[in-house]
Protein backbone atom coordinates (compact mmCIF):
# COMPACT_ATOMS: atom_id res chain seq x y z
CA UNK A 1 -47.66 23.97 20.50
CA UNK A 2 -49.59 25.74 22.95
CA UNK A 3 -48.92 25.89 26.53
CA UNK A 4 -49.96 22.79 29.09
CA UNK A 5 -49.02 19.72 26.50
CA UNK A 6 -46.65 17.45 27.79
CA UNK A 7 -45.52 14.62 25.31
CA UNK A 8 -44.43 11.53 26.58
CA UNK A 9 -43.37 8.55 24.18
CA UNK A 10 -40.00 6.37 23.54
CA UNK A 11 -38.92 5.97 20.15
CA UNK A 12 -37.69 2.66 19.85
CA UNK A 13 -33.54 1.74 19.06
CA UNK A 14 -32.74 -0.69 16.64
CA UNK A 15 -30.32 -3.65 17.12
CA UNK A 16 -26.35 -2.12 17.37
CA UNK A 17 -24.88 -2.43 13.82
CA UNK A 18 -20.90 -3.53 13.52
CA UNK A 19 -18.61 -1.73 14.69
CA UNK A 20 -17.14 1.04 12.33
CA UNK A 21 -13.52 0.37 12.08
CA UNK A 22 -10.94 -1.48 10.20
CA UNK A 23 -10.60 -5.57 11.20
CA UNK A 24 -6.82 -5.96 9.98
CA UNK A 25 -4.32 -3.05 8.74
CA UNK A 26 -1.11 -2.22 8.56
CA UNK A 27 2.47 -1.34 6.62
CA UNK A 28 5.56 -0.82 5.84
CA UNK A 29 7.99 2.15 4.78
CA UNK A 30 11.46 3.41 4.42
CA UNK A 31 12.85 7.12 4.81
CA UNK A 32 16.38 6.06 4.17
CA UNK A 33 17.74 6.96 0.97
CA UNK A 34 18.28 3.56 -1.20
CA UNK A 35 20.20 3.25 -4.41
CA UNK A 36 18.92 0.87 -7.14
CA UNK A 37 20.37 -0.09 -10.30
CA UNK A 38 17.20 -1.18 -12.22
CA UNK A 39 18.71 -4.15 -15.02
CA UNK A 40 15.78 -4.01 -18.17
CA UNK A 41 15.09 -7.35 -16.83
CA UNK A 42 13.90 -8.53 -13.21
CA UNK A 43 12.27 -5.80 -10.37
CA UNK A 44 13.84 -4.97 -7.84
CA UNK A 45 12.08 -5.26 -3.97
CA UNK A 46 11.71 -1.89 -2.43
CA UNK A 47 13.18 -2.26 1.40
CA UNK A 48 10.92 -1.35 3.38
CA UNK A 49 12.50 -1.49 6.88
CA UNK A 50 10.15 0.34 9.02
CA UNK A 51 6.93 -1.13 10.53
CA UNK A 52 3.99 0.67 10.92
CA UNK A 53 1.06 -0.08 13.36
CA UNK A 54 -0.77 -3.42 12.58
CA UNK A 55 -3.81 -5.35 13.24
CA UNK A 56 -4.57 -8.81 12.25
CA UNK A 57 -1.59 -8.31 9.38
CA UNK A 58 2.05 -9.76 9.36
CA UNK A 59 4.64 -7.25 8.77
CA UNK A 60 8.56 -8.62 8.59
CA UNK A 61 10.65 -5.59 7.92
CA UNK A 62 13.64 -7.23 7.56
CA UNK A 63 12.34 -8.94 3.95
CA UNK A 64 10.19 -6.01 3.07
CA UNK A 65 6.63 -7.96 2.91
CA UNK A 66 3.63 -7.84 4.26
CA UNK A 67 1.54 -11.52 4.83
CA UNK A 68 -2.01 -11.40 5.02
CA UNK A 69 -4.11 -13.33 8.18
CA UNK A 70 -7.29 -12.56 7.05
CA UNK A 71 -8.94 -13.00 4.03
CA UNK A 72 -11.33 -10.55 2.31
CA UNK A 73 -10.97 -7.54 0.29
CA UNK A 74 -8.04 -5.19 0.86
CA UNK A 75 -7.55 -1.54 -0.30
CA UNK A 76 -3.58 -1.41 -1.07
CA UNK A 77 -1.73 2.11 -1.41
CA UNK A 78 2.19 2.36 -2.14
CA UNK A 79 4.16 5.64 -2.56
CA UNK A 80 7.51 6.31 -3.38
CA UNK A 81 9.80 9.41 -4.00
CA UNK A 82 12.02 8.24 -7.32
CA UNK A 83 15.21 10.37 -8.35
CA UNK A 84 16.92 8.44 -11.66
CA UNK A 85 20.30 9.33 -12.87
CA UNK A 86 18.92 9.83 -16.47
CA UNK A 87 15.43 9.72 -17.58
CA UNK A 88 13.41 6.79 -17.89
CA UNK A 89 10.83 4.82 -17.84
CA UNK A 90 10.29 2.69 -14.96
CA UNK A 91 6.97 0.68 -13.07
CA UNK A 92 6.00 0.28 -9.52
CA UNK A 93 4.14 -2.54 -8.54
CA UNK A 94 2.75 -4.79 -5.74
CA UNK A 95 3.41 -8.14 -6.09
CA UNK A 96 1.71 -10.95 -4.32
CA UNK A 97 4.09 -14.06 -4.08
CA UNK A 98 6.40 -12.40 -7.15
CA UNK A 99 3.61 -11.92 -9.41
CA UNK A 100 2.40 -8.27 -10.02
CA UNK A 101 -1.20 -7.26 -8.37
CA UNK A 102 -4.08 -6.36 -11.18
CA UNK A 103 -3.92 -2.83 -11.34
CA UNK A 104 -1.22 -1.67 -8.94
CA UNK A 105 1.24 -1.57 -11.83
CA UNK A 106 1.82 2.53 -12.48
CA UNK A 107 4.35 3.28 -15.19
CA UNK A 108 5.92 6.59 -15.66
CA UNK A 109 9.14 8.00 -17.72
CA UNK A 110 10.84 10.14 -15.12
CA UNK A 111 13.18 12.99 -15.80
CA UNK A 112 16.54 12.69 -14.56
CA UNK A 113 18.30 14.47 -11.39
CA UNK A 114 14.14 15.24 -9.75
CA UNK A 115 12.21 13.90 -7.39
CA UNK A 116 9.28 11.97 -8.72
CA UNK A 117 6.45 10.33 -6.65
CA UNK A 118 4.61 7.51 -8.11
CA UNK A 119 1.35 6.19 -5.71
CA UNK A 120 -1.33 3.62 -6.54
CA UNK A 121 -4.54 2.74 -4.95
CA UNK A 122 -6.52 -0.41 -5.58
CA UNK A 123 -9.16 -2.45 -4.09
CA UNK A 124 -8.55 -6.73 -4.09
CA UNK A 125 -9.30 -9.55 -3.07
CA UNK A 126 -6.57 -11.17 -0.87
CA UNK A 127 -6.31 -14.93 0.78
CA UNK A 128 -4.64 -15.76 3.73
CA UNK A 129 -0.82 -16.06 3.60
CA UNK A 130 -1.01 -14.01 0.38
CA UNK A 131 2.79 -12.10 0.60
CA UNK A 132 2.81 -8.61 -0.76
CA UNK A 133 5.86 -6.71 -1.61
CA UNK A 134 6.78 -3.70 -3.56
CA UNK A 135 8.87 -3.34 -6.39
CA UNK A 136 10.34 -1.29 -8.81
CA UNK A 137 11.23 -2.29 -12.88
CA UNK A 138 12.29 -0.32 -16.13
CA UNK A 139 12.82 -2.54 -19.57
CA UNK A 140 16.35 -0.08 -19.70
CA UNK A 141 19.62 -0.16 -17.77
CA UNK A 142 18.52 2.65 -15.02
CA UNK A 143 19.67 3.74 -11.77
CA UNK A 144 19.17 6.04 -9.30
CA UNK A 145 17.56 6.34 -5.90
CA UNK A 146 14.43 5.57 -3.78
CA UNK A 147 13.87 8.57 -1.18
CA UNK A 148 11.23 7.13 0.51
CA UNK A 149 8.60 4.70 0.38
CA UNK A 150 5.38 3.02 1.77
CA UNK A 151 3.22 0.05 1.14
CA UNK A 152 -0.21 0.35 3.40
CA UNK A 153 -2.73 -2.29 3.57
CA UNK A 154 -6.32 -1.81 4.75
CA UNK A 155 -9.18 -4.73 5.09
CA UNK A 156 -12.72 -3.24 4.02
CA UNK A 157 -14.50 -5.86 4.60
């Protein structure tokens, strides 16, 4: 541009979009070691007895559950750190009012006497009052111990 040119114009702002962060969150975990003696029959609730920072979420550790306030669509992620006694197969789950969750069921055989972490991630629709927990199954007489554990839920919407 050569010298003596001054510009002098406003571009124009749009309306302010919504904000960029997360309307309701929250969780649970556990870092205490928990034995569990897994019956080929019903799952067992992971205790979760820690609670995590929440918004717009209920979070009771003392039952292990986490009860939705507002509706929409959720991202859910669990971990846990599984050591068996003998190998094995066993699930992880969330359940929503004892039923399992669409496709947070992950099912793994797990060597015996090691550390094994299974994690899930999913995206659902949840209501209000829906009442997630996390739990743990094998279809074999199993036990062993939970290391540690977490069930995180985010609202994306």
């Amino acid at each position: 541009m050569p010298n003596g040119y001054k510009l002098n114009f406003v571009i124009p702002a749009g309306e302010p979009g919504p904000a960029n962060g997360l309307n309701a969150y929250g969780g649970l975990y556990s870092t205490n070691q928990q034995s569990i003696n897994l019956n080929g029959v019903a799952p067992i609730t992971v205790t979760l007895d820690n609670v995590m920072a929440q918004s717009n979420i209920d979070t009771t550790a003392n039952n292990s559950s986490i009860t939705i306030t507002n509706a929409g669509n959720y991202e859910i992620t669990y971990r846990a750190i599984v050591n068996l006694n003998s190998e094995g197969e066993v699930s992880m789950s969330v359940q929503n009012g004892g039923q399992n969750l669409a496709g947070t069921i992950e099912t793994l055989t797990l060597p015996a006497t090691q550390d094994t972490v299974l994690t899930n991630t999913v995206i659902t629709a949840l209501n209000n009052n829906d009442t997630l927990t996390l739990v743990i199954s094998s279809g074999s007489q199993l036990d062993g111990n939970i290391e540690a554990a977490s069930l995180v839920v985010k609202k994306i919407d």
